[in-house]
C-alpha atoms as a PDB file:
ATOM      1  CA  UNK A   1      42.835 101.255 -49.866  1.00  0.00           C
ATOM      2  CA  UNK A   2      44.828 103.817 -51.680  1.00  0.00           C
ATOM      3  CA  UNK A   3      44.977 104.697 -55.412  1.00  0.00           C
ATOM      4  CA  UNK A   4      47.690 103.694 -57.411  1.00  0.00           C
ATOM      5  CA  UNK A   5      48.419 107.975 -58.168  1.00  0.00           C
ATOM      6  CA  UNK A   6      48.591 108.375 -54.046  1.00  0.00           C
ATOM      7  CA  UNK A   7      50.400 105.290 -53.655  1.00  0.00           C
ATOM      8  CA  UNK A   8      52.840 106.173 -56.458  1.00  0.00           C
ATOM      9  CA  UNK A   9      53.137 109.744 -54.747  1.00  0.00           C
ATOM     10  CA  UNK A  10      53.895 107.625 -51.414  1.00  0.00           C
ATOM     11  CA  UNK A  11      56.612 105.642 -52.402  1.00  0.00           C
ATOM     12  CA  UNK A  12      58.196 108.972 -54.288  1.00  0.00           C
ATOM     13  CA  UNK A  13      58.251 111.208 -51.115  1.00  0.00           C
ATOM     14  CA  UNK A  14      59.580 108.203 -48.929  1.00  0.00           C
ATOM     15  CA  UNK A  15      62.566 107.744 -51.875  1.00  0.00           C
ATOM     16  CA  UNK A  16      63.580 111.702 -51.286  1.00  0.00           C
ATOM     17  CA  UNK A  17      63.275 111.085 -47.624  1.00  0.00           C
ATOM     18  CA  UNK A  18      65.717 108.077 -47.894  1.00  0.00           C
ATOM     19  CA  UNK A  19      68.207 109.854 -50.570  1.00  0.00           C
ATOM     20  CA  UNK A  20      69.087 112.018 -47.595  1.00  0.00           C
ATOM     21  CA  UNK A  21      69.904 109.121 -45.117  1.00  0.00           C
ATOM     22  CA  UNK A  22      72.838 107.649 -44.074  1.00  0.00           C
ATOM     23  CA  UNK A  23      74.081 103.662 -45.466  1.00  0.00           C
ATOM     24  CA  UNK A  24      74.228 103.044 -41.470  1.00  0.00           C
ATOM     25  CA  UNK A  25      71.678 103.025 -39.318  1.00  0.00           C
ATOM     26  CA  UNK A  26      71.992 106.587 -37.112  1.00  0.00           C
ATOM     27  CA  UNK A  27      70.168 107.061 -33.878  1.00  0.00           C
ATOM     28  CA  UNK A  28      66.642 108.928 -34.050  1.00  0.00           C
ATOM     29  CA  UNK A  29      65.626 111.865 -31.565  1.00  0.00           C
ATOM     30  CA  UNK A  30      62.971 111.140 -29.892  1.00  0.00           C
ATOM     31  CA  UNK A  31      60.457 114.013 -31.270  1.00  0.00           C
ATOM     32  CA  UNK A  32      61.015 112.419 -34.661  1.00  0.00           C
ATOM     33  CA  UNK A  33      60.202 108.474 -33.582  1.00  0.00           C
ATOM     34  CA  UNK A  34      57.027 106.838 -36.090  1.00  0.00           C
ATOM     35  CA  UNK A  35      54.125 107.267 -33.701  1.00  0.00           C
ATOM     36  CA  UNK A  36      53.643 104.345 -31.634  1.00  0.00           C
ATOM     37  CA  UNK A  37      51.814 104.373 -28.108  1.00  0.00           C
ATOM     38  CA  UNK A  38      54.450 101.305 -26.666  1.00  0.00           C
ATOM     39  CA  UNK A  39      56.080 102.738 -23.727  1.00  0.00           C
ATOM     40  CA  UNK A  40      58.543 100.316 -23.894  1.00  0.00           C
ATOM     41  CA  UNK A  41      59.940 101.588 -27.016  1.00  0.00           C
ATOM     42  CA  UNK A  42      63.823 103.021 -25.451  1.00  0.00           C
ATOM     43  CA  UNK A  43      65.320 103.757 -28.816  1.00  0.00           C
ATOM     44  CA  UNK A  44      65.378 104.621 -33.196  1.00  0.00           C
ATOM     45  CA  UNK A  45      67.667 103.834 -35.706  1.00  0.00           C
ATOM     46  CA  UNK A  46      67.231 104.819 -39.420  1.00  0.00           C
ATOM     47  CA  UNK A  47      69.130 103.991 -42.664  1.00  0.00           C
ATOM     48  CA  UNK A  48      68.906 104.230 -46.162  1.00  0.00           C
ATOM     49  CA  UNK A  49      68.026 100.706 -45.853  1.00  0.00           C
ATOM     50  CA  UNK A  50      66.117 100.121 -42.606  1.00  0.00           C
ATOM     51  CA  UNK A  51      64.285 101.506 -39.208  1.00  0.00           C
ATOM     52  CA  UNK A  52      65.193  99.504 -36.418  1.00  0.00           C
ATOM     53  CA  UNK A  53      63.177 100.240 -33.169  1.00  0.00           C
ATOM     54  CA  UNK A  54      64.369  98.882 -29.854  1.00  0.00           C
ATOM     55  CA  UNK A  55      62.128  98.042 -26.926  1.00  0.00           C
ATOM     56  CA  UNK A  56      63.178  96.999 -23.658  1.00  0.00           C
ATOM     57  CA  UNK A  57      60.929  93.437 -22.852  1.00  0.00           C
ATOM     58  CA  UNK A  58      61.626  93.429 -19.367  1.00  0.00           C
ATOM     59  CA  UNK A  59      64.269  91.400 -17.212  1.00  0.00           C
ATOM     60  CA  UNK A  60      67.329  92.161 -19.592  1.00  0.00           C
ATOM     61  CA  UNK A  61      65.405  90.980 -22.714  1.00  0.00           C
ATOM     62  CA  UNK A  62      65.202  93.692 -25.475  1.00  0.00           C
ATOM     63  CA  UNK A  63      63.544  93.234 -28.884  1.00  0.00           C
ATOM     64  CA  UNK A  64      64.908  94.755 -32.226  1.00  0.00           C
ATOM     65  CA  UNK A  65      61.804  95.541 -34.761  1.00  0.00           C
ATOM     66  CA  UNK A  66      63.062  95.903 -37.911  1.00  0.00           C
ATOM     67  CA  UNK A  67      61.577  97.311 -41.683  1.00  0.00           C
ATOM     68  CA  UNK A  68      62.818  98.277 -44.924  1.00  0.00           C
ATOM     69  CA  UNK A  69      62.274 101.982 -45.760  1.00  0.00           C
ATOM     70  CA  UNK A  70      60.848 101.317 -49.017  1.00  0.00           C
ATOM     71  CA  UNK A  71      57.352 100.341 -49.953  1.00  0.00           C
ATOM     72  CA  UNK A  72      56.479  97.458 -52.536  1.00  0.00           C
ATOM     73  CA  UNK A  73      53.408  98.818 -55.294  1.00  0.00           C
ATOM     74  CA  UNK A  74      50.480  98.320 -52.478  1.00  0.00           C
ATOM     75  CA  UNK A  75      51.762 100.649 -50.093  1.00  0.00           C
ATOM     76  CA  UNK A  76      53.109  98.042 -47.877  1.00  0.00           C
ATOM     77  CA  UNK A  77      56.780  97.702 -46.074  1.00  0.00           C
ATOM     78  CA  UNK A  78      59.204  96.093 -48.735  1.00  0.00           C
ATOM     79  CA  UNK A  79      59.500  92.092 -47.947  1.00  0.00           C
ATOM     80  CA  UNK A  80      62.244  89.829 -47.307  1.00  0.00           C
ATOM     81  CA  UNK A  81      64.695  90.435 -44.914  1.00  0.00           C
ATOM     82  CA  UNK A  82      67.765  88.021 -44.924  1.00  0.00           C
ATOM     83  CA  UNK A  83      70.038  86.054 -42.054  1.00  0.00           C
ATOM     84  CA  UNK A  84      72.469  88.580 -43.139  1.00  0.00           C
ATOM     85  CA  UNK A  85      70.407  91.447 -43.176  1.00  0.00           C
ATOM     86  CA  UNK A  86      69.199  91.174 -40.052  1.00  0.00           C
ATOM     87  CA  UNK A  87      72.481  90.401 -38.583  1.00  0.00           C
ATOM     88  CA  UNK A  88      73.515  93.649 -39.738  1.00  0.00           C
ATOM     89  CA  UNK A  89      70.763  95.552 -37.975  1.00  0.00           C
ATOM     90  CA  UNK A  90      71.445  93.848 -34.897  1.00  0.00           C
ATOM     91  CA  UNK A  91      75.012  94.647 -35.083  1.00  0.00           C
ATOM     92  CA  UNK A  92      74.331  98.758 -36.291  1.00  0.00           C
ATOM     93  CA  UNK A  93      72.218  98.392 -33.443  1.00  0.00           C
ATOM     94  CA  UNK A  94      74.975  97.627 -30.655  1.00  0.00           C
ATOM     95  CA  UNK A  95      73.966  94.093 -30.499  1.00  0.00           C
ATOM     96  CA  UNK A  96      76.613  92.421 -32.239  1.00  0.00           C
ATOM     97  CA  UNK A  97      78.139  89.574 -29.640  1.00  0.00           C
ATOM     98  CA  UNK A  98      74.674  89.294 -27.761  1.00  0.00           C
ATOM     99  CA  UNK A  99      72.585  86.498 -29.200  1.00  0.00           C
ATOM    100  CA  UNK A 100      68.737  86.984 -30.350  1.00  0.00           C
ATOM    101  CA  UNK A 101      66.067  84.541 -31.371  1.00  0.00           C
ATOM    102  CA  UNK A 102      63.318  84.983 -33.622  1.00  0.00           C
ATOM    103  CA  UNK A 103      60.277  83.416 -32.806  1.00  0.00           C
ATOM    104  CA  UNK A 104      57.529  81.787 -34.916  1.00  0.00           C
ATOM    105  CA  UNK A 105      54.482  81.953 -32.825  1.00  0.00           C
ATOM    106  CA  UNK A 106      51.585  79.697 -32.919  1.00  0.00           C
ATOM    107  CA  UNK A 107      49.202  79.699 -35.748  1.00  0.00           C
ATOM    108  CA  UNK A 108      46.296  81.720 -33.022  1.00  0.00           C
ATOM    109  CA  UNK A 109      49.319  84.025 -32.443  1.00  0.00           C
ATOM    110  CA  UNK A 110      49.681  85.279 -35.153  1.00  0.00           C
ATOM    111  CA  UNK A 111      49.833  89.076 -35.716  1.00  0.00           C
ATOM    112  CA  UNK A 112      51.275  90.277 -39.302  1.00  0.00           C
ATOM    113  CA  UNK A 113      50.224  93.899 -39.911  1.00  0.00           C
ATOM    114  CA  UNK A 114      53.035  95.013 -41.573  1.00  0.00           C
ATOM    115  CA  UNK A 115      56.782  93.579 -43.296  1.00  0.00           C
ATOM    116  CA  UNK A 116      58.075  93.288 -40.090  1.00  0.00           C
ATOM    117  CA  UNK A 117      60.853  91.157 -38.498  1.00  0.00           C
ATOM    118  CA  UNK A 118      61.316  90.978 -34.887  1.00  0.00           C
ATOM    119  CA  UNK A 119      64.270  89.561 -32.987  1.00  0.00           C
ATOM    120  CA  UNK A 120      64.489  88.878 -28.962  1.00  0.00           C
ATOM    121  CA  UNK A 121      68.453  89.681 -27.485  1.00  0.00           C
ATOM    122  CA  UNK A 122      68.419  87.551 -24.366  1.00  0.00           C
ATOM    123  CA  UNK A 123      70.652  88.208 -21.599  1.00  0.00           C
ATOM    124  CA  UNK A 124      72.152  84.744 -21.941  1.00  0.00           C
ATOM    125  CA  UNK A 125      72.252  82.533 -25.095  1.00  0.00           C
ATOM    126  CA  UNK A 126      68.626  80.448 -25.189  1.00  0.00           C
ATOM    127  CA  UNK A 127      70.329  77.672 -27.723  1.00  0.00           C
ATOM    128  CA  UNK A 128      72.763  77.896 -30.273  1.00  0.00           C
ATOM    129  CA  UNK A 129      76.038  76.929 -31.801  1.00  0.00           C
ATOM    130  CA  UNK A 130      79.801  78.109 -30.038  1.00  0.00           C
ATOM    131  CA  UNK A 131      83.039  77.497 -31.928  1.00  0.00           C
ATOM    132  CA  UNK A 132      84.981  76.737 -28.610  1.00  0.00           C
END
């Protein structure tokens, strides 16, 4: 666990980083990705607000993990995320007429590590509502 002084010294480094960023989420190169050993990781995008990482699931299913960039007082990812929010990373993302579930996994399931949010785009819509 980290000290309050190193924590506070966290959170001010990551604000400069973010200052610099754009209100959109841009694409990341790949030398500069968050270390993360999932080779199915295919692409980075970074805001002021968010990192989005993209990972291809396997027959046309892709996943969108999504964080805030700033960090509450223990160090952790910022909580939260809304409907809209999230819409708006899937749409920055180049997702924006495909349709994505989020799933709430069995209670055995269960991995929270971090103030994550994960959302599935399926190659065809799963269920949901069509004005037509």
């Amino acid at each position: 666990m980290k000290r309050p002084s190193e924590l506070k010294l966290m959170r001010r480094k990551l604000q400069k980083e973010n200052d610099k960023r754009f209100l959109t989420l841009t694409p990341v190169s790949k030398e500069n990705w968050p270390y993360n050993d999932d080779i199915n990781r295919i692409a980075v995008f970074l805001s002021l607000y968010y990192l989005a990482q993209i990972f291809d699931e396997k027959n046309g299913v892709i996943r969108i993990s999504c964080n805030r960039t700033t960090m509450d007082q223990n160090g952790q990812w910022e909580e939260n995320l809304s409907w809209d929010e999230l819409m708006e990373v899937k749409r920055q993302c180049g997702y924006g007429e495909s349709y994505a579930v989020e799933v709430l996994p069995g209670d055995s399931e269960i991995v929270n590590v971090a103030n994550m949010r994960h959302i599935w785009i399926t190659p065809h819509p799963i269920v949901g509502w069509r004005k037509k």
